[in-house]
C-alpha atoms as a PDB file:
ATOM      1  CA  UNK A   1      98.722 134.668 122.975  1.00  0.00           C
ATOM      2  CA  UNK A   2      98.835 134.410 119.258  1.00  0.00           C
ATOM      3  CA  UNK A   3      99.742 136.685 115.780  1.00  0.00           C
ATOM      4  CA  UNK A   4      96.123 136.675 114.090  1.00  0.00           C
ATOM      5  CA  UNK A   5      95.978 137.613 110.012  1.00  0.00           C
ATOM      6  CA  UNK A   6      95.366 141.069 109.515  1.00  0.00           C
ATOM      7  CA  UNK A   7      92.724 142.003 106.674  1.00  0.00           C
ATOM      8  CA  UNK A   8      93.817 143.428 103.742  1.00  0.00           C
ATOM      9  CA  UNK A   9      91.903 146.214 101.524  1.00  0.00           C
ATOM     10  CA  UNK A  10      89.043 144.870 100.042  1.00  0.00           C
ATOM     11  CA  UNK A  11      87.820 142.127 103.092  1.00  0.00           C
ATOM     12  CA  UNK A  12      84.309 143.046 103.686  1.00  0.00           C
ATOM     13  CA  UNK A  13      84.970 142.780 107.308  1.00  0.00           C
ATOM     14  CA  UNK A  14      86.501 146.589 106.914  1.00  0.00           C
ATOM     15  CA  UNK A  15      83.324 147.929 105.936  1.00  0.00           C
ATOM     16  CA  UNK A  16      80.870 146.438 107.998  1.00  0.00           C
ATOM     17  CA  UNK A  17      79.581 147.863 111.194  1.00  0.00           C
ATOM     18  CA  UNK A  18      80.903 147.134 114.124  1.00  0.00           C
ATOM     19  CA  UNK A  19      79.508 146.055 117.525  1.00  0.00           C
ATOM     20  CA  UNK A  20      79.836 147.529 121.238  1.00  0.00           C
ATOM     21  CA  UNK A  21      81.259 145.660 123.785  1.00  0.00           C
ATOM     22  CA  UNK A  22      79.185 145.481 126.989  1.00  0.00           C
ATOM     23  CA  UNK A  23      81.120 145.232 130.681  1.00  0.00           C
ATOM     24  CA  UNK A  24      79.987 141.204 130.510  1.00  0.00           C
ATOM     25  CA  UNK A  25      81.378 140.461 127.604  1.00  0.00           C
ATOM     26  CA  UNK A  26      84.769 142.700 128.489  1.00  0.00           C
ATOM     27  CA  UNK A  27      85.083 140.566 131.459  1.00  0.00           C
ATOM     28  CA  UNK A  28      85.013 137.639 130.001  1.00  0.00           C
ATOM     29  CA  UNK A  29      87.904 135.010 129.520  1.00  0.00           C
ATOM     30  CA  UNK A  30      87.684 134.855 125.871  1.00  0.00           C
ATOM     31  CA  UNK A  31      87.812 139.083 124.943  1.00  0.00           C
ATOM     32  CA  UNK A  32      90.447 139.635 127.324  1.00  0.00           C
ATOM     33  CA  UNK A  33      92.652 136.987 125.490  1.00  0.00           C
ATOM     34  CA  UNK A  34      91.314 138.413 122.370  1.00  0.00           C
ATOM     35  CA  UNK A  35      92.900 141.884 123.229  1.00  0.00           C
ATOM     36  CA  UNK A  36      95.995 140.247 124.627  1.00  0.00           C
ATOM     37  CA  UNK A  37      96.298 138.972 121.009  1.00  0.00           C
ATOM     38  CA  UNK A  38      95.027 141.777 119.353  1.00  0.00           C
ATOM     39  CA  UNK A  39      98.149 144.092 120.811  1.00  0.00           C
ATOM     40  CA  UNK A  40     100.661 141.322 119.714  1.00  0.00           C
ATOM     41  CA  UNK A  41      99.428 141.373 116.505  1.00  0.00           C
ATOM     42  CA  UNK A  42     100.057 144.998 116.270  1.00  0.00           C
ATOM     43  CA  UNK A  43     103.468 145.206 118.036  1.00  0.00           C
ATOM     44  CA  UNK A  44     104.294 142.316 115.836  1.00  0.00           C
ATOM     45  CA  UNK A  45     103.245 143.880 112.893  1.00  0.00           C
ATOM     46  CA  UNK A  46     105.209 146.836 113.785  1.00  0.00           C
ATOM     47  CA  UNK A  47     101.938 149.123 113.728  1.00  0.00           C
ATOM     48  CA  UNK A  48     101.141 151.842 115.963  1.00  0.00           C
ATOM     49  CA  UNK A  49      97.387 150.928 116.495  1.00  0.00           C
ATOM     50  CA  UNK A  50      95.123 148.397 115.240  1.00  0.00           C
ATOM     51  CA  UNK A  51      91.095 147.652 115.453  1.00  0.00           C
ATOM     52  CA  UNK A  52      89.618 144.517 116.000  1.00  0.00           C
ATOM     53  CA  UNK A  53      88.008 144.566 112.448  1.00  0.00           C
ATOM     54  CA  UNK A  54      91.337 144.497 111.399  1.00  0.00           C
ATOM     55  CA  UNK A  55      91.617 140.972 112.810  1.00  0.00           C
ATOM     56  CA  UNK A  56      88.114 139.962 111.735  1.00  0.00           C
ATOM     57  CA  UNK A  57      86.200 140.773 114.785  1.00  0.00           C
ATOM     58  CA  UNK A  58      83.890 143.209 114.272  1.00  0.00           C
ATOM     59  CA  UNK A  59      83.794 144.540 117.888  1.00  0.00           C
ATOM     60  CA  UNK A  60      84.516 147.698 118.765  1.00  0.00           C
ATOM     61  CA  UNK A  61      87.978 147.364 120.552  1.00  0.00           C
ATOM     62  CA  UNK A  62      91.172 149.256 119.595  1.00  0.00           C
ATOM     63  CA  UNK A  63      94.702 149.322 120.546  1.00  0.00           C
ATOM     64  CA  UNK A  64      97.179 152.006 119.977  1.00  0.00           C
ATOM     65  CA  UNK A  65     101.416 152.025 120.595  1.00  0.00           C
ATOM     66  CA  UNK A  66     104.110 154.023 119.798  1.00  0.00           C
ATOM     67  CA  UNK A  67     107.238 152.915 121.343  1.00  0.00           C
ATOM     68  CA  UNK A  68     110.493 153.662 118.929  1.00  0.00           C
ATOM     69  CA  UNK A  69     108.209 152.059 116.415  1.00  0.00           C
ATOM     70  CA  UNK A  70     110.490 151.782 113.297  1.00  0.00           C
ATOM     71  CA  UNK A  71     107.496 152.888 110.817  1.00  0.00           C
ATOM     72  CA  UNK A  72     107.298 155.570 112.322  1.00  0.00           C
ATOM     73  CA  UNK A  73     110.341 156.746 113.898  1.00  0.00           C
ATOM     74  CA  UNK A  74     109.052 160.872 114.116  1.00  0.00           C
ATOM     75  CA  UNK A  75     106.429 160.039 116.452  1.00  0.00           C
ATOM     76  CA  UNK A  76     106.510 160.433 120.087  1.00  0.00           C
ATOM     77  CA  UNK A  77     106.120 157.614 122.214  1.00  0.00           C
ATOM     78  CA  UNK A  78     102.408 156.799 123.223  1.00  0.00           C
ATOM     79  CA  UNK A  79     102.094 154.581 125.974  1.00  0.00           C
ATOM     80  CA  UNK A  80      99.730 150.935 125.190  1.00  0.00           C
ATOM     81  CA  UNK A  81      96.306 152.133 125.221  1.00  0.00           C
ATOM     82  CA  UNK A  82      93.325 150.005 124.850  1.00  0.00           C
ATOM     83  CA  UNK A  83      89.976 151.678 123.822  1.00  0.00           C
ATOM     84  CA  UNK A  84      86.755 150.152 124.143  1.00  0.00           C
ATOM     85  CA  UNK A  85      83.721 151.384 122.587  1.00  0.00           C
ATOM     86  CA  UNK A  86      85.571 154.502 121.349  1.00  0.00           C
ATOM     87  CA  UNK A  87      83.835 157.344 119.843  1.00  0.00           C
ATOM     88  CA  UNK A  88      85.486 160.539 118.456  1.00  0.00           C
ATOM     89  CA  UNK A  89      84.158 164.338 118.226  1.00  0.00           C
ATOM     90  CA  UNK A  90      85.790 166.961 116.695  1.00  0.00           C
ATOM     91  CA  UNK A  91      86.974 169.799 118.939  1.00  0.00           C
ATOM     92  CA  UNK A  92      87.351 172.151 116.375  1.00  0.00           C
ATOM     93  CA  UNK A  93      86.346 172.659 112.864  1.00  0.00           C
ATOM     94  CA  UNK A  94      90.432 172.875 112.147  1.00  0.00           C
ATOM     95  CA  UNK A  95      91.803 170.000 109.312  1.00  0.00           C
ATOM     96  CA  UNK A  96      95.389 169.255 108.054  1.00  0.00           C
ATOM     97  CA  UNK A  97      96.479 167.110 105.424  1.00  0.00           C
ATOM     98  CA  UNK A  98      98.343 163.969 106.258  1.00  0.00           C
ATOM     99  CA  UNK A  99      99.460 160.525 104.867  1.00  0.00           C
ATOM    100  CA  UNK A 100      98.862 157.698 107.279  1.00  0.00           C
ATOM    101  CA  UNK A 101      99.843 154.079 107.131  1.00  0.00           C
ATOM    102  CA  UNK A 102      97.748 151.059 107.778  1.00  0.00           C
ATOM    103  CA  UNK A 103      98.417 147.432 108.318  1.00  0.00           C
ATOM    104  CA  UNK A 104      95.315 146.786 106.235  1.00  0.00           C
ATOM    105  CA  UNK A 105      96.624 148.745 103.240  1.00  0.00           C
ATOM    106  CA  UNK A 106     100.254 147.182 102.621  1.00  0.00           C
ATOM    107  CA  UNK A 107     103.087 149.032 101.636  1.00  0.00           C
ATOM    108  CA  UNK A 108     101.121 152.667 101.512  1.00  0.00           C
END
């Protein structure tokens, strides 16, 4: 397993579409190591998810952790959760203001 840079704001890798991953190429050797690395990157990194594009592959793989992460130490715990090809809908028209970290925007 390995650490793997993180982009920072401004890599065009951030802003470019990303693609799904098919059950082949999940099985495969190569993306399972990738999302081995992909969650110790995070943990490392003390974040409480990351994306692949985040790590300049432009897949459309996720990870998300919260355990007694010290950024964010008002959470509750979220057990290691990978998502692949995730897609979110609204389930209701509700909003809420909120200030979010990211391990592509330092310090914010």
């Amino acid at each position: 397993m390995a650490v793997l840079p993180i982009a920072q704001i401004g890599e065009p890798v951030l802003r470019a579409p990303v693609k799904a991953v098919d059950l082949d190429q999940l099985q495969q050797a190569e993306t399972q190591g990738f999302i081995d690395d992909l969650v110790e990157t995070m943990r490392d990194a003390c974040g409480a998810g990351l994306a692949a594009n985040q790590v300049f592959r432009s897949w459309r793989i996720c990870a998300i952790e919260v355990a007694s992460n010290p950024r964010y130490p008002y959470k509750p715990n979220i057990d290691l959760t990978v998502l692949i090809n995730p897609s979110i809908e609204p389930m209701t028209e509700e909003r809420f203001d909120n200030y979010e970290g990211c391990l592509s925007v330092p310090n914010i």
